[in-house]
Every structure is written in structure tokens, then in C-alpha cells.
Protein backbone atom coordinates (compact mmCIF):
# COMPACT_ATOMS: atom_id res chain seq x y z
CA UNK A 1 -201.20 -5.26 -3.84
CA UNK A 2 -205.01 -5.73 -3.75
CA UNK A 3 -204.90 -9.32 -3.26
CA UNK A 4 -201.95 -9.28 -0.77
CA UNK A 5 -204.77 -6.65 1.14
CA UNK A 6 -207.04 -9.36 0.65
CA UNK A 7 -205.12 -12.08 2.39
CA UNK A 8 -203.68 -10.16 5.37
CA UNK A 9 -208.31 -8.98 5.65
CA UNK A 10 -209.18 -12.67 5.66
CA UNK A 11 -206.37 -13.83 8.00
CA UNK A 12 -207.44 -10.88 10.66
CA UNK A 13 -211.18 -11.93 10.32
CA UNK A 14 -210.02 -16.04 10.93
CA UNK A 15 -207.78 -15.04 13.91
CA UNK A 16 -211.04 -12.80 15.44
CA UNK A 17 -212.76 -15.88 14.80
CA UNK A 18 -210.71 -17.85 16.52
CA UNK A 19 -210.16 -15.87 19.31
CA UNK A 20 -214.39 -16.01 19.56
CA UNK A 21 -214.31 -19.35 19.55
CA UNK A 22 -212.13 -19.99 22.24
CA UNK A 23 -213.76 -16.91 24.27
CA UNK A 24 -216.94 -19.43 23.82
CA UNK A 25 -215.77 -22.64 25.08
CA UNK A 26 -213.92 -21.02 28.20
CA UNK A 27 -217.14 -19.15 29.09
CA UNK A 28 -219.04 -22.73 28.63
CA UNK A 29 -217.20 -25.00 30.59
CA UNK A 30 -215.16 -22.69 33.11
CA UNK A 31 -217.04 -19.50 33.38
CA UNK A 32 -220.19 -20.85 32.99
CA UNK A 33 -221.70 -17.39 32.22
CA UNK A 34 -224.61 -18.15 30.24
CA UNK A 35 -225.87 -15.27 28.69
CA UNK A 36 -222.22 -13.88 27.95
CA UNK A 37 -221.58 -17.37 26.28
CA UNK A 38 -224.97 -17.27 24.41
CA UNK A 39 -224.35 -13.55 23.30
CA UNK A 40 -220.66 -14.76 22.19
CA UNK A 41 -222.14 -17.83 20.23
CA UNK A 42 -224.31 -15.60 17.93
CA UNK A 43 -220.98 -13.49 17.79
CA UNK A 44 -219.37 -16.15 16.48
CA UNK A 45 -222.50 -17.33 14.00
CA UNK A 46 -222.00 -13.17 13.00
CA UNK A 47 -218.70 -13.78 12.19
CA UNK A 48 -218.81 -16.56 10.19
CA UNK A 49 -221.50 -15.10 8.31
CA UNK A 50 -219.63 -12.42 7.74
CA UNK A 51 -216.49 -14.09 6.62
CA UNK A 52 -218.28 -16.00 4.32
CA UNK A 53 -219.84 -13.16 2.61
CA UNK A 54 -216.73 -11.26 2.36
CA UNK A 55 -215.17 -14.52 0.61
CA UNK A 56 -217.93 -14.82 -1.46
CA UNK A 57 -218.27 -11.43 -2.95
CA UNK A 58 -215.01 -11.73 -4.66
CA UNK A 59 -216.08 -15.43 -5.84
CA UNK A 60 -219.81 -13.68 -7.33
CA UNK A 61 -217.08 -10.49 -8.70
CA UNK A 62 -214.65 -13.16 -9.99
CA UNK A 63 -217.84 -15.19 -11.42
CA UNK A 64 -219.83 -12.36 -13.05
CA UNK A 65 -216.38 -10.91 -14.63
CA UNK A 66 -215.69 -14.45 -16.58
CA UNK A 67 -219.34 -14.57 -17.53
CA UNK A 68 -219.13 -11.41 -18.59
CA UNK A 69 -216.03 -12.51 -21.18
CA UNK A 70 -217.76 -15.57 -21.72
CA UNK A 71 -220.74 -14.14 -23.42
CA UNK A 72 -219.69 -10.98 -24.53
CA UNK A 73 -221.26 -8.93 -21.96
CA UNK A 74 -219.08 -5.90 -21.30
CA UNK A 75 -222.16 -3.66 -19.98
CA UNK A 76 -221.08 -4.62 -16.31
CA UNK A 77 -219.90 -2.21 -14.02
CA UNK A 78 -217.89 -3.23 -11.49
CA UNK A 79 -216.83 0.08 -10.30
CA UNK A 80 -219.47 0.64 -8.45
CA UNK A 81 -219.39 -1.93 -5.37
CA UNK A 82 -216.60 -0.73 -3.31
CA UNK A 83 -218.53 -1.25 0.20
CA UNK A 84 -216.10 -3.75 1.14
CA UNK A 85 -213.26 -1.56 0.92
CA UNK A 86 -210.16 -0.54 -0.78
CA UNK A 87 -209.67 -4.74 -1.13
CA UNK A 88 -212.44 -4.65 -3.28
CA UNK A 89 -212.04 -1.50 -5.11
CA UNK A 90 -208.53 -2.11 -6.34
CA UNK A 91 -210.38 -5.24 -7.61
CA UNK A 92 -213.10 -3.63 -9.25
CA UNK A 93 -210.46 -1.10 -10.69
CA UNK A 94 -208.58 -4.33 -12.00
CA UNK A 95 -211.73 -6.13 -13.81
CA UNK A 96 -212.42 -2.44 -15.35
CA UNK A 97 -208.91 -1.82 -16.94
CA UNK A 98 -208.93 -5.91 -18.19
CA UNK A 99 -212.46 -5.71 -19.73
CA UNK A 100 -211.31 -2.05 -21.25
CA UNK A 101 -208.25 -3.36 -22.88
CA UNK A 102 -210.70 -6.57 -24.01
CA UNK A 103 -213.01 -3.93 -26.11
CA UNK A 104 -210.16 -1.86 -27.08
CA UNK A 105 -208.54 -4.98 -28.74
CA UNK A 106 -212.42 -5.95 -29.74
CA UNK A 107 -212.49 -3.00 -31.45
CA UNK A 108 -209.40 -2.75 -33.51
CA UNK A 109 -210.78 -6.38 -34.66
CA UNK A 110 -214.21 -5.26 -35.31
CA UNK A 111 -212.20 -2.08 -37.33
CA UNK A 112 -209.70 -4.46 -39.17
CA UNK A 113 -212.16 -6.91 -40.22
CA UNK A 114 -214.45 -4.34 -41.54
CA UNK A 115 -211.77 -2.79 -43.95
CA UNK A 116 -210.26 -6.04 -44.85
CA UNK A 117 -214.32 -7.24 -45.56
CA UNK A 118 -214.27 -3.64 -47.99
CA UNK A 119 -210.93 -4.48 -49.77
CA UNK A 120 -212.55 -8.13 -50.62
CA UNK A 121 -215.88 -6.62 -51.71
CA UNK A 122 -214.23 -3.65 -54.07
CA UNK A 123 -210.96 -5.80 -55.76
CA UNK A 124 -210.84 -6.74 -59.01
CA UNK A 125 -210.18 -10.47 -58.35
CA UNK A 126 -213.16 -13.02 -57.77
CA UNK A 127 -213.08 -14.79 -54.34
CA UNK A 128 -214.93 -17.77 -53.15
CA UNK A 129 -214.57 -19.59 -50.13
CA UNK A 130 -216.08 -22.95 -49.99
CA UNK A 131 -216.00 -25.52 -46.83
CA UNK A 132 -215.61 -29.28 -46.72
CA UNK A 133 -219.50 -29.65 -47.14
CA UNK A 134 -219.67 -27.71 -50.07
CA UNK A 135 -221.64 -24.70 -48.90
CA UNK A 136 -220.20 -21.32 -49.91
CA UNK A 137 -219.26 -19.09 -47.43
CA UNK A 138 -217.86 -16.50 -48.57
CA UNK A 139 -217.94 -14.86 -52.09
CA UNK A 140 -217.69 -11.26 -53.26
CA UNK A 141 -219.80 -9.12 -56.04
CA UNK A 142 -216.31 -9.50 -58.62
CA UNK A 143 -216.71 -13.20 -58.22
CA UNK A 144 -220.74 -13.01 -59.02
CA UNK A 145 -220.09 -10.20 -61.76
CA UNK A 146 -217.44 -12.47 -63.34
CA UNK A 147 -219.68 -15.83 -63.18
CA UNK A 148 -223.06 -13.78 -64.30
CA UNK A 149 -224.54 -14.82 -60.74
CA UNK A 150 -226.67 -13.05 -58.33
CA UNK A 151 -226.36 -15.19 -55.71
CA UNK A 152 -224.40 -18.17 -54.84
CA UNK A 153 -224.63 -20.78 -51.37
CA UNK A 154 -223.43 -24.13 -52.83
CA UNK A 155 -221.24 -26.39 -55.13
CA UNK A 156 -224.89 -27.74 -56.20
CA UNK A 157 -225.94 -24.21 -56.25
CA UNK A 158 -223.16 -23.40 -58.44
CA UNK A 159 -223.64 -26.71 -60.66
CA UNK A 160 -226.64 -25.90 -61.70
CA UNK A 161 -226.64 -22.11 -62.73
CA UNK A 162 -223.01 -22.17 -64.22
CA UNK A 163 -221.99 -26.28 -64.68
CA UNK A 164 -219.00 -25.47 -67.11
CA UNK A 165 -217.43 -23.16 -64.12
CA UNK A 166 -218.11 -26.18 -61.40
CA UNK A 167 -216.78 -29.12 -63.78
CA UNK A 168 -214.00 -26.58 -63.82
CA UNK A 169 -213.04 -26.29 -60.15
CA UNK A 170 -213.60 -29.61 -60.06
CA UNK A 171 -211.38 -31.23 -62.14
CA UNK A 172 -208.26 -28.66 -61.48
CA UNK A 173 -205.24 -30.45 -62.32
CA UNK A 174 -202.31 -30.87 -59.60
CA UNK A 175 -201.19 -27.01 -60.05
CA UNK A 176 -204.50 -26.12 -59.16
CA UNK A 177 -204.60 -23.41 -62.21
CA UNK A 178 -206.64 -23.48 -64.89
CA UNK A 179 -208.36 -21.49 -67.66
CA UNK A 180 -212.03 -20.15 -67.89
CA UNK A 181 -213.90 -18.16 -70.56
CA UNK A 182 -217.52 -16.85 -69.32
CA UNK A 183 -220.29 -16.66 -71.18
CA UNK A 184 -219.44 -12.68 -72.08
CA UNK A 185 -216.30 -14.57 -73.66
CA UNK A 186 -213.76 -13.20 -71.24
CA UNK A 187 -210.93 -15.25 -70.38
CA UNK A 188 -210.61 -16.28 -66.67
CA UNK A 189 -207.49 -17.76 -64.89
CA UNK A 190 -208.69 -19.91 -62.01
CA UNK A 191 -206.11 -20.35 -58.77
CA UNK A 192 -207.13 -22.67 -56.14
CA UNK A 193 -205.58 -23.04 -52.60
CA UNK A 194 -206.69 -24.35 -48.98
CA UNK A 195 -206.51 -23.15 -45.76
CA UNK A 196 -207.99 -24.03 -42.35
CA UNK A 197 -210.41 -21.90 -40.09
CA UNK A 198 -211.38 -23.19 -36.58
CA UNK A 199 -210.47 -26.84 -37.16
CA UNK A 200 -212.55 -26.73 -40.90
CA UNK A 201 -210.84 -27.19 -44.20
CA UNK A 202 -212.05 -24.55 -46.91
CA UNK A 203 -210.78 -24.52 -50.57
CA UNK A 204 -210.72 -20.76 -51.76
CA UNK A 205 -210.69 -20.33 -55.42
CA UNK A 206 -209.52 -16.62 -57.06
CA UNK A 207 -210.93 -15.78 -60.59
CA UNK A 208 -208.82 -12.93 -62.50
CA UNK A 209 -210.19 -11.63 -65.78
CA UNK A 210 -207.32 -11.71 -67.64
CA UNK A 211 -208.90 -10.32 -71.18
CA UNK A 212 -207.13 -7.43 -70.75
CA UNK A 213 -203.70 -8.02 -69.99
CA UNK A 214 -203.35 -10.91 -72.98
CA UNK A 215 -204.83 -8.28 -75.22
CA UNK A 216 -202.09 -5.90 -74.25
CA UNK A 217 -199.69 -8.40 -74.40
CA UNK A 218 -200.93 -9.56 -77.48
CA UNK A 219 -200.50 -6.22 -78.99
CA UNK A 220 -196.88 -5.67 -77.45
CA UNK A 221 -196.04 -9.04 -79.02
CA UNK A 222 -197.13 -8.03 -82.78
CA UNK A 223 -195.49 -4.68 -82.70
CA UNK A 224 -192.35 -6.32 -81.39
CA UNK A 225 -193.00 -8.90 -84.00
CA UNK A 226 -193.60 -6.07 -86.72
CA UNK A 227 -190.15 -4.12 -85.96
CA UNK A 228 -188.11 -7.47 -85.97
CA UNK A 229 -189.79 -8.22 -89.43
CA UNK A 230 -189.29 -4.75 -90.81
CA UNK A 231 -185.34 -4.60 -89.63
CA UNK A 232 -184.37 -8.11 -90.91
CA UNK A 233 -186.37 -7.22 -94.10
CA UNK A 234 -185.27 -3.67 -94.24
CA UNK A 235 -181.82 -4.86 -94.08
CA UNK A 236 -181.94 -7.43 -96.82
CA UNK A 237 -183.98 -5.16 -99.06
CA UNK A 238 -182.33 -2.17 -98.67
CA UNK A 239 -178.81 -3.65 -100.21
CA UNK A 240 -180.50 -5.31 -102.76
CA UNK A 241 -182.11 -2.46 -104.00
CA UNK A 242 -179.05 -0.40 -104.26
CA UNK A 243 -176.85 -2.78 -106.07
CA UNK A 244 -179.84 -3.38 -107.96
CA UNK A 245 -180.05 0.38 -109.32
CA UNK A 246 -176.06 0.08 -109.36
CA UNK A 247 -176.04 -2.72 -111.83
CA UNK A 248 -178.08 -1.02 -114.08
CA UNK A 249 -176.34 2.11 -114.36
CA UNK A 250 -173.00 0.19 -114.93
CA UNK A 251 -175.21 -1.78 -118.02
CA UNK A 252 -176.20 1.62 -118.82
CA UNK A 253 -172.85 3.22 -119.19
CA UNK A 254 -170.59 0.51 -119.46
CA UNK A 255 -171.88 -2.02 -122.46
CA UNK A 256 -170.97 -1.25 -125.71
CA UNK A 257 -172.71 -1.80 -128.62
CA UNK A 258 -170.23 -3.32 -131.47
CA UNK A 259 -171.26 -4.69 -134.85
CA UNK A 260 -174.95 -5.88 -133.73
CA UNK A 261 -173.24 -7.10 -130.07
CA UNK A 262 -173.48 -5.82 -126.75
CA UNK A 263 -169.85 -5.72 -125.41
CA UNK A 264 -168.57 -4.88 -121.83
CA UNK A 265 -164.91 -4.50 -120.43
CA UNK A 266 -163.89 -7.38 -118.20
CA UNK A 267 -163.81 -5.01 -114.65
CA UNK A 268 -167.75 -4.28 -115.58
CA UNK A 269 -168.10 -8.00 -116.00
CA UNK A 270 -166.63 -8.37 -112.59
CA UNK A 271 -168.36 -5.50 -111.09
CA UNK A 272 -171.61 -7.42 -112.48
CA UNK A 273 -170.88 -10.73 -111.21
CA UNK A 274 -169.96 -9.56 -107.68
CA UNK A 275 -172.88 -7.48 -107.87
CA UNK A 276 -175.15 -10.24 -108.78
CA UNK A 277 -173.56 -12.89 -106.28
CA UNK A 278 -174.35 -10.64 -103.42
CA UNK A 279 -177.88 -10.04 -104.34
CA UNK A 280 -177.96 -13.89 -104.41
CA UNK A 281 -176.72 -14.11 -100.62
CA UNK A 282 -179.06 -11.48 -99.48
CA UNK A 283 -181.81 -12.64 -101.18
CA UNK A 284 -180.60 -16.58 -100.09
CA UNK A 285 -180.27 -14.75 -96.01
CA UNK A 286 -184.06 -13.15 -96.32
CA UNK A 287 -184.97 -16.63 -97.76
CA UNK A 288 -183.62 -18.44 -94.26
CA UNK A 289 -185.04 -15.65 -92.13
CA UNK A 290 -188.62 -16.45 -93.20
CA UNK A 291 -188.35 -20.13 -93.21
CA UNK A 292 -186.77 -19.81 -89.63
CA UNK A 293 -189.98 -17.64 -88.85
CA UNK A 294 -192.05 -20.29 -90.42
CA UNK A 295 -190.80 -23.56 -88.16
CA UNK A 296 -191.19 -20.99 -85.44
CA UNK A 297 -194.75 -20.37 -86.04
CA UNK A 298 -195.39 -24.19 -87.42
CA UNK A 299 -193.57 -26.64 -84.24
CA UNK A 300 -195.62 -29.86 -83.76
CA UNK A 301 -197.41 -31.12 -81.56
CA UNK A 302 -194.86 -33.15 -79.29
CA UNK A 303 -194.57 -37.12 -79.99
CA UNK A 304 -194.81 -37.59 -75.90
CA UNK A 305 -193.35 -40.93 -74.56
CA UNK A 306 -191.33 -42.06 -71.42
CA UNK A 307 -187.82 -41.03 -71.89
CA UNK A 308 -184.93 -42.16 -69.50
CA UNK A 309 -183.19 -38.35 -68.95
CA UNK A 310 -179.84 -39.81 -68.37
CA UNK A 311 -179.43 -41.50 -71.51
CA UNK A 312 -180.87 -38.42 -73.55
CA UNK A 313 -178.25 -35.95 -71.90
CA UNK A 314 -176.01 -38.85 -72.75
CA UNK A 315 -176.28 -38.94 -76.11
CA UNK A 316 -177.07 -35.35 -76.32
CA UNK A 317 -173.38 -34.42 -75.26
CA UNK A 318 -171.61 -37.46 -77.00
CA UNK A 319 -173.22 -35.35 -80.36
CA UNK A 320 -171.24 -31.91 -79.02
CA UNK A 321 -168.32 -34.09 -77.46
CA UNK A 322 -166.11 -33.00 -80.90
CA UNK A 323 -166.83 -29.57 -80.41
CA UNK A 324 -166.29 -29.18 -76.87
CA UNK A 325 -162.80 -30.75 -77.97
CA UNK A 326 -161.98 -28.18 -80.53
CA UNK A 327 -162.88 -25.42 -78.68
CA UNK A 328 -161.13 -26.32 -75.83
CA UNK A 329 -163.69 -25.68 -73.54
CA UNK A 330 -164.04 -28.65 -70.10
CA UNK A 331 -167.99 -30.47 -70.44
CA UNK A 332 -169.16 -31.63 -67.16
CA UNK A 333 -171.93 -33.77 -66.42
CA UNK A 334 -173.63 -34.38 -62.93
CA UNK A 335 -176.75 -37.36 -63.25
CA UNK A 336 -179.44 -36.84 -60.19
CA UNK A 337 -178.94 -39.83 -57.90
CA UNK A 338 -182.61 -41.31 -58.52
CA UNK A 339 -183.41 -42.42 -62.42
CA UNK A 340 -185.41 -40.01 -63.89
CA UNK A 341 -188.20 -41.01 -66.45
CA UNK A 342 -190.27 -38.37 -68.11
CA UNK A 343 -193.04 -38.31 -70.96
CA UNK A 344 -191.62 -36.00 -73.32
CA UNK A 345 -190.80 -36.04 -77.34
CA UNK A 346 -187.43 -37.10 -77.40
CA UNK A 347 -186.05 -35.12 -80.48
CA UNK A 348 -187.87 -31.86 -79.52
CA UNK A 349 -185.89 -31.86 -75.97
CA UNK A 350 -182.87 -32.87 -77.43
CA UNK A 351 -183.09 -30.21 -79.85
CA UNK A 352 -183.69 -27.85 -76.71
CA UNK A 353 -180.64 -29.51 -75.19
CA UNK A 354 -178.23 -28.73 -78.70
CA UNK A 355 -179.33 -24.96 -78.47
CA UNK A 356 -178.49 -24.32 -74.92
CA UNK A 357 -175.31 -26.61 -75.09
CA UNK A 358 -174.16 -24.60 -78.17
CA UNK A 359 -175.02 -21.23 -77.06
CA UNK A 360 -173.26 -21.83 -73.70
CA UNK A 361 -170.21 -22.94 -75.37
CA UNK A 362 -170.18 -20.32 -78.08
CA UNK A 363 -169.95 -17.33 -75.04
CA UNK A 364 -167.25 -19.34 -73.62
CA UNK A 365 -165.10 -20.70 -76.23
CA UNK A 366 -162.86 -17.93 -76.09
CA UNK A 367 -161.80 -17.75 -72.74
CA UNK A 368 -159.28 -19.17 -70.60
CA UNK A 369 -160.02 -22.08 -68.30
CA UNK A 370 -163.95 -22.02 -69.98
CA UNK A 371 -166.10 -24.59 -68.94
CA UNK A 372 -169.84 -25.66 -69.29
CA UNK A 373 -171.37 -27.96 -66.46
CA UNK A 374 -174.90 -30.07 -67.10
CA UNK A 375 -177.30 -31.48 -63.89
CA UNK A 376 -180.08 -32.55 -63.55
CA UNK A 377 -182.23 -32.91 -60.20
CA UNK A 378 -185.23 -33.88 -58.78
CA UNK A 379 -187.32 -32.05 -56.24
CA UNK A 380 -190.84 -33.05 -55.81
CA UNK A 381 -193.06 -33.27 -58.68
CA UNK A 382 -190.44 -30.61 -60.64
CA UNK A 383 -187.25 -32.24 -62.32
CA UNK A 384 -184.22 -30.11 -63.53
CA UNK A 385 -181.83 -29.62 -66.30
CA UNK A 386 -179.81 -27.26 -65.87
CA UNK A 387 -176.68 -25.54 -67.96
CA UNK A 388 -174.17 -23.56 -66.92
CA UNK A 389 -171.45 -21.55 -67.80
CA UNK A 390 -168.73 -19.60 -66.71
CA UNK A 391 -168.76 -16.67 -69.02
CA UNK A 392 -169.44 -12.98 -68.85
CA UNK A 393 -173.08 -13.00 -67.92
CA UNK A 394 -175.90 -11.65 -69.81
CA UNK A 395 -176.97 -7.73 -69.00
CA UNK A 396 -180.29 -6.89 -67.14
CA UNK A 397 -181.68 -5.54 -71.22
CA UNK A 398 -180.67 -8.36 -72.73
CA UNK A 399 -181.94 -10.82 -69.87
CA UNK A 400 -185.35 -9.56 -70.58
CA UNK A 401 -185.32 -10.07 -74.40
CA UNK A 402 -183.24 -12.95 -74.92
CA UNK A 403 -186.63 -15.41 -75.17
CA UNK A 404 -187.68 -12.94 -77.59
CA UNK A 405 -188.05 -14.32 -81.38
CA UNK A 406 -185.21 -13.54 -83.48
CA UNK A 407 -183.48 -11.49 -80.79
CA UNK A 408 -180.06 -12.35 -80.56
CA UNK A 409 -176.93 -11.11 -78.69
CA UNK A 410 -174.55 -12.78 -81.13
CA UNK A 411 -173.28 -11.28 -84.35
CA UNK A 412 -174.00 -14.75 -85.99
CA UNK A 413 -177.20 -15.84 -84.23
CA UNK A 414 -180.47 -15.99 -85.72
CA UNK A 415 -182.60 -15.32 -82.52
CA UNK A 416 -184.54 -18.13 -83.25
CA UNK A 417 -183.00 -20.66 -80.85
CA UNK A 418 -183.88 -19.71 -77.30
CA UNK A 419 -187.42 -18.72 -78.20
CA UNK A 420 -188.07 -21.77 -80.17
CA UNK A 421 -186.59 -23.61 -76.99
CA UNK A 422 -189.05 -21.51 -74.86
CA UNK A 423 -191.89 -22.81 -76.94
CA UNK A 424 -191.14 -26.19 -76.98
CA UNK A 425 -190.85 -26.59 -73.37
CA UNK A 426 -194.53 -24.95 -72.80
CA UNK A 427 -195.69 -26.95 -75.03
CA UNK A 428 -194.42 -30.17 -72.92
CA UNK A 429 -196.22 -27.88 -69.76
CA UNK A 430 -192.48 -26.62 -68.92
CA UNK A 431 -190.53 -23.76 -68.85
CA UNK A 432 -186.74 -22.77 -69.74
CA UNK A 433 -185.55 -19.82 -66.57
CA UNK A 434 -182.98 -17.90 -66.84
CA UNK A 435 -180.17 -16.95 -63.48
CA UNK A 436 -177.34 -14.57 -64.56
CA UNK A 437 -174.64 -12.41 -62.73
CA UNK A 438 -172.60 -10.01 -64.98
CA UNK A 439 -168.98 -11.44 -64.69
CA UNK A 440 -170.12 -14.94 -63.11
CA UNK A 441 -171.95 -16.46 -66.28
CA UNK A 442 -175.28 -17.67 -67.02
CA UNK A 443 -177.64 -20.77 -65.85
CA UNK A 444 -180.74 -21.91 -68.11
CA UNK A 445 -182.67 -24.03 -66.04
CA UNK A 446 -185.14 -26.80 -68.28
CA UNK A 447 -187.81 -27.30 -65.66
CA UNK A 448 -190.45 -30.16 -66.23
CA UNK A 449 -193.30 -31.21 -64.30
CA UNK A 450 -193.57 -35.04 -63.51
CA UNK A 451 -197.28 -34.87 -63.90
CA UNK A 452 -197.46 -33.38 -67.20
């Protein structure tokens, strides 16, 4: 509206001019009135004057109002010019709402940077920010308390008051995670990602104490270990000690001392002998149990060397083809498209490979139309092997145990499988994941890094 007032202003004020003008050159070469056509010359020199000044003022408004958003200045007023009438104040009214809603947006910046600036400062987690030149830009007091620094402004900086930290960061492997212990002896875990800020590259590295959290889990892992030890023992004592006291009141009782000679009746004898045969399996079981905890404890170190995948899940499954056979159960393999070659100890993985081939067909073997499918797969630097079945599913408790050592959801399991899996593949810098869906079967997913 004010600039359509504006236009229809400027057009009058062109037209009066033009109307002068012509007023001039009739009164100069027909009227020849000199003094009216002198008076209506500086008329006209008034006029154009004045239409240039009224065009200008909104070029020296529009002018100081971009300057003013140029350089921050919002102490302009520009509600106070409104001599050139309601043109001009519905533009002075328009630069004032536009340079309001700039330091009301200003503001909420100025407010969400501030908090966001005390959320950085008061977390837990150590953050530095570092740019392509190497000078710090940002880091916070947890990053300083967790380095024992009081000050840090560069990667030389930093490679001088703490070089263990710096050869650190520097040398993160491809995952861009790594460990740290301080000086105070406090385990770090070091995450490193990049991001880009006005056309720079920064790298900004997180340190978390983690001293804490392995400790608990440290503690949650021996009293887990403790009640697993103290059933399976509990349960092979136990028996053993009350056949034990059995046996020796049938001795007691039963034998028979004739002519110098210990005699006992032939049910006794058998009572004895059944007796002492199951003490031997129990005792044989407990035996098992701790040599199983043993290898668990004792795996080693892997024999890495390049390994062609296909031909060990070939030869993996020709070793179960029999059983698949007997139990009736369908085996299907799927190969990635690409070869895939990976540094690994052969026997370890294929021992990973028997136990989640065998437990997959064991929850299956019973049912109708069962069936176990094997592929591997590439994507990226991560390659796949996974197994999967078609049986009832694990539940959400057992999901979040079944890694644990000598837990086992099977009557006839030893528990020692799975975890031992679990620790072989970390041990190759892998992992063994678990997807289930109660009624739609289980997938165990071997997942290796290439770069490992």
C-alpha cells in the first residue's frame, strides 16, 4: 500500500513537472513574457529539486536500513521522519517491524546459544573442537579436568603438555574410537567425528570417563559369574552328597559280618553300584563344567590370515550336511556376489559357524517344513554372515542373556557356545547381533570389519 502511495506521489510530481515545462517553452517562444517565463524556470529548477529529494530520501531510508543490518546497528530510528508524509511513514513503520522481528530472532539466538554454551560447559563428556590448522577452538572445563590441563589453544599446544593423548587422536584407527587412560589412571573412550562451520572443516573429539561404568559392569559380571558357579556346583554337589550319606547308611545297616567277612545281600550290592555310578556322572558333569569354564577363560590369541569366506561356509556346512539330512530340516546357502577375503583364524570362525549352525537347527529340528538359511554380504567396510531360522523366536529375557556364559535355553546346552562365539568374534574386532520376533525365528548376524 505504501509503495503503491509512493508511485501514484512520484507520477503526480512528474506530470506537474511536465506540465511546467511546457508552461515554459510556450511562454518563451509564443508568449514571450519574460519575467512570467523566468519566474516559471526557477519553478521548474524547484521542482526538480524537489522531486529529487523526495526520491532520494527513500534511497538514504532504504540505504541507512541495510547498513543498519549490515553492521549490526539496530539503534536507528526510523520512526521519527515522517515529514514527507503518510508515503514515508508507512515506510518507516515497515523498516521498524523488519528490524524488530531481526532482534527478536537475534535474541532467541543470543538466548539459545547461551544455554546450549552452559549444557557444553556443565556435561560430563569432554569436548574439543579443533580446525583444519590445528588451533583449538573450542574445549570445555570436563575436557581440561579429564586431560589434567588448564588451558589448551593447539595440537602443538596439546603435544607438548599431554603427548600420549595427541599421538592418540592422531593415530585413531578407521572407527575413529579408541581407548585412553590419564595420568589419574582413569579409563577414557575417545570418539572422533567432523563437521563443517562456514566453509571450515573441524574434527571434534568427545572424551567419556568410562571408569565407572566398567567397574559396575565389572561387578555385575562377577556376581552373575558367582550365581552361575554356585547353581551348576550346587547342583552337582548337592546329589553327591546325599547319595554319599545314603551309601553309608546302607554299609551301615546292610553288611553283615560272617566268619571274619563282611557280607551284603545282592539288592544292597545293587543299591551300591547304582549309587556309586551316579556319583561318577555327577562328579564326571562338574568335571566338564569347569573345563568348559576353563577354554572359556583360556581362548587364544587368533592365528589371523586371509581366508576366502565362501569356501569356509563351504566346508563349514558340507561338515553339518549329515545332520541337516537326519533331521530333516532344508540348509540354504546364499554367497554375496563379490568374493569376499578376510584376515581371520580359520578354525576359530568355523568353530563360531558349527555353534550357530547347530543351535539353529536344534530349535528347528522338530518342526514341520523347518529350515535354516546362511548369507553373507558386503556393505562397505562391514561384511556379513548371517543365520537364520524359522523357529519360535527367542523371548525379550532370554534375548538379553543368551551371550551370557553358561546361560542356556536348552535342557541339554551347556551355555558355553554363544558366549564363547561372542568372544571370539571381539577378539577378531567383530561382533555376533542378535534380530528375533517371537513366532518368526531368530537371525545371528557374524559382522566383521574389512579393516581389522
Amino acid at each position: 500500500m505504501g509503495f503503491n502511495r509512493f508511485r501514484i506521489f512520484v507520477l503526480i510530481r512528474v506530470i506537474v513537472l511536465f506540465v511546467t515545462v511546457a508552461t515554459f517553452v510556450y511562454l518563451l517562444f509564443f508568449d514571450q513574457k519574460y519575467v512570467t517565463t523566468v519566474v516559471t524556470g526557477f519553478l521548474i529548477i524547484f521542482e526538480v529539486f524537489e522531486l529529487f529529494n523526495y526520491i532520494e530520501s527513500t534511497n538514504k531510508k532504504l540505504t541507512r536500513f541495510f547498513d543498519a543490518i549490515k553492521y549490526n546497528d539496530f539503534n536507528m530510528s526510523f520512526t521519527q521522519d515522517n515529514k514527507l508524509g503518510k508515503t514515508f511513514k508507512a515506510l518507516n513503520l515497515a523498516f521498524k517491524d523488519v528490524i524488530d522481528a531481526i532482534l527478536e530472532e537475534r535474541k532467541k539466538s543470543e538466548q539459545s546459544f547461551q544455554q546450549l554454551r552452559v549444557v557444553v560447559e556443565n556435561i560430563g563428556t569432554g569436548i574439543i573442537a579443533i580446525n583444519e590448522t590445528g588451533e583449538v577452538k573450542l574445549i570445555n572445563r570436563s575436557a581440561l579436568h579429564l586431560l589434567q590441563l588448564e588451558s589448551l589453544r593447539s595440537l602443538d599446544d596439546l603435544r607438548q603438555k599431554a603427548p600420549n593423548f595427541h599421538f592418540t587422536i592422531t593415530h585413531l584407527n578407521s572407527s575413529k574410537r579408541a581407548a585412553y587412560k590419564n595420568e589419574k589412571g582413569h579409563e577414557l573412550v575417545i570418539l572422533e567425528t567432523m563437521y563443517k562451520l562456514g566453509g571450515e572443516l573441524y574434527r571434534l573429539i568427545a572424551l567419556q570417563d568410562i571408569k565407572a561404568e566398567l567397574q559396575a559392569k565389572e561387578l555385575e559380571a562377577w556376581q552373575n559369574l558367582t550365581k552361575v558357579l554356585r547353581h551348576e556346583i550346587m547342583n552337582s554337589i548337592a546329589p553327591i552328597s546325599s547319595l554319599t550319606s545314603t551309601l553309608s547308611e546302607v554299609l551301615k545297616e546292610d553288611v553283615i559280618k560272617k566268619n571274619g567277612l563282611n557280607t551284603i545281600e545282592d539288592e544292597s550290592l545293587e543299591d551300591l553300584t547304582e549309587g556309586l555310578s551316579t556319583i561318577s556322572s555327577r562328579s564326571e558333569g562338574l568335571i566338564n563344567f569347569v573345563n568348559a569354564y576353563r577354554d572359556y577363560t583360556n581362548l587364544p590369541e587368533p592365528d589371523k590370515r586371509p581366508t576366502d569366506v565362501k569356501s569356509l561356509v563351504q566346508n563349514t556346512t558340507a561338515l553339518l550336511k549329515n545332520d541337516f539330512i537326519k533331521a530333516n530340516v532344508a540348509l540354504e546357502v546364499i554367497h554375496a556376489e563379490t568374493p569376499i577375503e578376510l584376515n581371520i583364524d580359520y578354525q576359530l570362525i568355523e568353530q563360531v559357524l558349527i555353534n550357530i549352525l547347530k543351535n539353529a537347527l536344534e530349535v528347528v529340528e522338530n518342526k514341520e517344513n523347518a529350515k535354516v538359511k546362511l548369507e553373507t554380504s558386503v556393505q562397505g567396510e562391514l561384511v556379513t554372515v548371517s543365520i537364520s531360522d524359522n523357529g519360535a523366536g527367542i523371548t525379550p529375557e532370554a534375548t538379553e542373556k543368551i551371550f551370557m556364559p553358561f546361560f542356556s535355553t536348552k535342557n541339554r546346552g551347556s551355555g558355553i557356545g554363544l558366549s564363547l562365539s561372542k568372544q571370539i568374534m571381539q577378539l577378531h574386532g567383530g561382533d555376533i547381533q542378535l534380530e528375533t520376533e517371537l513366532g518368526k525365528g531368530a537371525t545371528f548376524k557374524m559382522v566383521f570389519h574389512t579393516n581389522a
